[in-house]
Protein backbone atom coordinates (compact mmCIF):
# COMPACT_ATOMS: atom_id res chain seq x y z
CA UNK A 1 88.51 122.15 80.43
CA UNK A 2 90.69 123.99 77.55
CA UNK A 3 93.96 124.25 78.17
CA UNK A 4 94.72 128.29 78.32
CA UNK A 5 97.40 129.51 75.80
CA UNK A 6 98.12 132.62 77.67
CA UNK A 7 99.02 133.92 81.10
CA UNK A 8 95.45 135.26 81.91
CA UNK A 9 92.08 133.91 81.51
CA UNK A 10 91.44 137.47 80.09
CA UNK A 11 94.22 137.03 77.41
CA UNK A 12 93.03 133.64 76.58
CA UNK A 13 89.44 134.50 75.79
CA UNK A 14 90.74 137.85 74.25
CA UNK A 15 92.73 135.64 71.72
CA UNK A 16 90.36 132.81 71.83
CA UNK A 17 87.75 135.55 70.30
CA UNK A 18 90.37 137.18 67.68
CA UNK A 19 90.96 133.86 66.27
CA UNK A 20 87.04 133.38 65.50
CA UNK A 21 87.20 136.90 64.32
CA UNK A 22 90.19 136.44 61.71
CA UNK A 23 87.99 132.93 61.05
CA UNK A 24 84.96 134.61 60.12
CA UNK A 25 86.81 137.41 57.93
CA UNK A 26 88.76 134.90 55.50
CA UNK A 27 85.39 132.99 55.23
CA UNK A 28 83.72 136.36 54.23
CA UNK A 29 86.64 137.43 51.94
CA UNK A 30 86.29 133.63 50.07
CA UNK A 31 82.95 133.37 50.30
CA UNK A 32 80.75 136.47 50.82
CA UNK A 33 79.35 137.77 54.35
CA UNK A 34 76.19 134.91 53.41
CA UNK A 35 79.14 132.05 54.57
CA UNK A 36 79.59 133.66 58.21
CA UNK A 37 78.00 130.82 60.03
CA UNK A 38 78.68 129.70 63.39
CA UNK A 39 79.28 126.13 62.27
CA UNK A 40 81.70 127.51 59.56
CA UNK A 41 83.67 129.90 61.99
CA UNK A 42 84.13 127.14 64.17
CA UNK A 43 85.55 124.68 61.86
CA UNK A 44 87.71 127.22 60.49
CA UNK A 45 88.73 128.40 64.66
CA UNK A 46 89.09 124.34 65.16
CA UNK A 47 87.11 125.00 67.59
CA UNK A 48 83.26 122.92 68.96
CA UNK A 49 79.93 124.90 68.07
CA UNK A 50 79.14 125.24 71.31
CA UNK A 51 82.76 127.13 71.89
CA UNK A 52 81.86 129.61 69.70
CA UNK A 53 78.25 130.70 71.22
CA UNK A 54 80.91 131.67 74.76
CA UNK A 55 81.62 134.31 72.47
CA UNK A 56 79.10 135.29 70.28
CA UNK A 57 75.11 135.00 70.33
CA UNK A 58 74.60 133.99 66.93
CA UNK A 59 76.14 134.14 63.50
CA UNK A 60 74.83 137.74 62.77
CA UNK A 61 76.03 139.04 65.95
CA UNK A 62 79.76 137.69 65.05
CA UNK A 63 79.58 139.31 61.89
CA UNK A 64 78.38 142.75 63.52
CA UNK A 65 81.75 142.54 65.68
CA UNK A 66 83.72 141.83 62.54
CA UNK A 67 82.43 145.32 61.17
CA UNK A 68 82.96 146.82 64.04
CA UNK A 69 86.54 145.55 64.05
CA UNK A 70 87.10 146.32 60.42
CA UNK A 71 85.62 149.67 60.73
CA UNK A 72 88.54 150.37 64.02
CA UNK A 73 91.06 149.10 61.56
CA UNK A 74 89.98 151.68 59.19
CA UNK A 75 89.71 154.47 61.79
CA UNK A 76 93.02 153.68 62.85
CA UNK A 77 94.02 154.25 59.30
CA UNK A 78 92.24 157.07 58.66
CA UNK A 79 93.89 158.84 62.46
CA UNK A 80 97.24 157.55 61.03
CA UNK A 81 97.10 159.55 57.79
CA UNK A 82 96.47 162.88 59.50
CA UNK A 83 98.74 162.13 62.03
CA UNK A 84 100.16 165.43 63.58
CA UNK A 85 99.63 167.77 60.98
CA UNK A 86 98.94 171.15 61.70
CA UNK A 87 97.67 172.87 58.31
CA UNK A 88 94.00 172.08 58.41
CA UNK A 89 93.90 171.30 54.46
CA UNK A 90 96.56 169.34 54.37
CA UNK A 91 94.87 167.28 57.27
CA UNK A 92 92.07 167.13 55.25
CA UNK A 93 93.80 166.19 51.91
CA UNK A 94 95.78 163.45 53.88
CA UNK A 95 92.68 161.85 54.87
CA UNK A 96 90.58 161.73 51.86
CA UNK A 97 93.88 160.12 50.41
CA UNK A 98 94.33 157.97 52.87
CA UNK A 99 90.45 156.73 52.53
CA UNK A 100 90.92 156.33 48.75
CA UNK A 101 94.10 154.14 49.52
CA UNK A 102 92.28 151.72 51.40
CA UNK A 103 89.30 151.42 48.61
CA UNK A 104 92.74 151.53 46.13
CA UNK A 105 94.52 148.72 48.08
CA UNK A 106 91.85 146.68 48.15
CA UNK A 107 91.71 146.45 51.96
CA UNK A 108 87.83 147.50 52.08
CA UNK A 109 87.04 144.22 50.33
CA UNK A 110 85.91 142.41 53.53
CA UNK A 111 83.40 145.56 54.53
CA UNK A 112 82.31 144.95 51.30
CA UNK A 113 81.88 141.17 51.76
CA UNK A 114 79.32 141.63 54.65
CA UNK A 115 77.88 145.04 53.52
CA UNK A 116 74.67 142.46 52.73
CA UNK A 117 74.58 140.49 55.17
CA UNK A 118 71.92 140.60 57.95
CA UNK A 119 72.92 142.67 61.23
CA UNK A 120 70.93 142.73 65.17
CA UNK A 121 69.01 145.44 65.22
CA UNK A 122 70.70 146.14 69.22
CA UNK A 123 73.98 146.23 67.28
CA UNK A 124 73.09 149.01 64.80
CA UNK A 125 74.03 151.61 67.18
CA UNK A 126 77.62 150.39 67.73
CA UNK A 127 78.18 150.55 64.09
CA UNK A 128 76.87 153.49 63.65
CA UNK A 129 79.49 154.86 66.24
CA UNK A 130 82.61 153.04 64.32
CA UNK A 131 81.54 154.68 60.98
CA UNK A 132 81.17 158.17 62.45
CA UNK A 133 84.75 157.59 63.96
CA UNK A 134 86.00 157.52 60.24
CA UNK A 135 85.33 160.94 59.89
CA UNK A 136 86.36 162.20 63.60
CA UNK A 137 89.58 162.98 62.29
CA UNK A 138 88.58 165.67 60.18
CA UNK A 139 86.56 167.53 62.51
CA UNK A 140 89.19 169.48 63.76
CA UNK A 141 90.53 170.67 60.44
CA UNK A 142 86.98 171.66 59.18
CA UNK A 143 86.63 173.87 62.43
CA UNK A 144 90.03 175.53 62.02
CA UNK A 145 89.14 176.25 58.38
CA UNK A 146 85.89 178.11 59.71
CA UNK A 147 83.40 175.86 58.43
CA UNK A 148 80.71 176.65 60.30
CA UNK A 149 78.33 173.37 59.67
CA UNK A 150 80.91 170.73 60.25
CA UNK A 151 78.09 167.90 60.05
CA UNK A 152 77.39 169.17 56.38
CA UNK A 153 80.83 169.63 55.38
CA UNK A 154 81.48 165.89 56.56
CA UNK A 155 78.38 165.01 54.68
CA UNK A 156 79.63 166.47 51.19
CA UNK A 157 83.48 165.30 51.86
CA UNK A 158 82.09 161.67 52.13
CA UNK A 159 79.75 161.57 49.72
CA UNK A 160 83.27 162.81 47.20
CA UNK A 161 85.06 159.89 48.76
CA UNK A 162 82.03 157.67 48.09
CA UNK A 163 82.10 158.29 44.69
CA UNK A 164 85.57 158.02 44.43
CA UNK A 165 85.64 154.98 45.78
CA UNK A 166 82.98 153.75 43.37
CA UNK A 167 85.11 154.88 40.66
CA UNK A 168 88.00 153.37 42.21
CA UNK A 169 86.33 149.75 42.41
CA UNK A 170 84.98 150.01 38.63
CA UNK A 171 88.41 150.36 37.01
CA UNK A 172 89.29 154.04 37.28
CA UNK A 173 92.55 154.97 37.87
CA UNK A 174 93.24 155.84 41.91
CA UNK A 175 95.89 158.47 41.55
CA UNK A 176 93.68 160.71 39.53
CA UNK A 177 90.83 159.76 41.68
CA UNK A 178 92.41 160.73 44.65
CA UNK A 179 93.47 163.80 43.23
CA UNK A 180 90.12 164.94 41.83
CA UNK A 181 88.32 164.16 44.97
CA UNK A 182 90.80 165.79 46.71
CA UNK A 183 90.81 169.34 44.47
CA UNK A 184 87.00 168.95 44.58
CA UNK A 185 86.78 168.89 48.38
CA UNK A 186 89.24 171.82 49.30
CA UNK A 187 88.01 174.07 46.59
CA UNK A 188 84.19 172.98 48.13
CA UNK A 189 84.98 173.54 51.53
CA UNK A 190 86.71 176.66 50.12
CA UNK A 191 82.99 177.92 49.22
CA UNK A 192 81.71 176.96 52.57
């Protein structure tokens, strides 16, 4: 029996999980989403094979939680920029910055890592859910501007930032990125 490194059991196999999570994310970021194997995640954990199916079903179903968890990272991000603000634009502006900061920072690199990789079909749903969450925090802005088809004004605000980003990753510069996405999106929205 493994000795438990916290006060709970809970705790323990919360941390005991994290650790094959953070395992799994700096083999993706070294070696691509491809390297996520169980075998690999375990060696990295120090941890037995065997330890690491109490956890997860397979390899692809420990990579779908790392999405998951890297897209709540993001979201948390994202909530963080617009924070408390009041004026729906500047909500708005603060989060397509934000967004364009991660891409900027390089912190997106691990989504990026397993954007090929091989996900359960059963676990499509749940990352579905994380990536709408990204743009939950501009729902209330977009209503308080009067946008009447908030679903289509999300779609054309992250189709911008998708482009932006793309820019972003092939060398552009981010400020002036940020900033043109940013002028393009209020003046759009301005139209709506």
């Amino acid at each position: 029996m493994p000795r438990i490194e916290t006060q709970t059991l809970a705790q323990h196999r919360d941390w005991r999980r994290h650790q094959l999570i953070d395992a799994a994310a700096a083999i993706a970021l070294e070696s691509g989403g491809a390297a996520v194997s169980v075998s690999a995640v375990a060696q990295r954990a120090g941890m037995s094979r065997t330890s690491v199916y109490e956890y997860f079903a397979s390899s692809a179903d420990l990579v779908a939680d790392l999405i998951i968890e890297e897209l709540k990272g993001f979201a948390k991000i994202l909530e963080n920029s617009v924070g408390q603000c009041s004026d729906p634009c500047t909500c708005i502006e603060s989060w397509i910055e934000g967004a364009l900061r991660y891409i900027a920072d390089g912190r997106h690199l691990l989504a990026k890592a397993l954007n090929a990789t091989d996900l359960p079909q059963d676990r499509a749903v749940h990352i579905g859910a994380a990536h709408r969450a990204l743009l939950a925090p501009l729902t209330k802005g977009l209503k308080a501007l009067g946008i009447q088809d908030v679903a289509q004004a999300l779609a054309f605000i992250q189709a911008t930032t998708d482009v932006a980003s793309k820019r972003i990753e092939a060398g552009h510069d981010a400020e002036a990125e940020i900033k043109s996405a940013t002028a393009f999106c209020i003046s759009g929205l301005a139209a709506l």
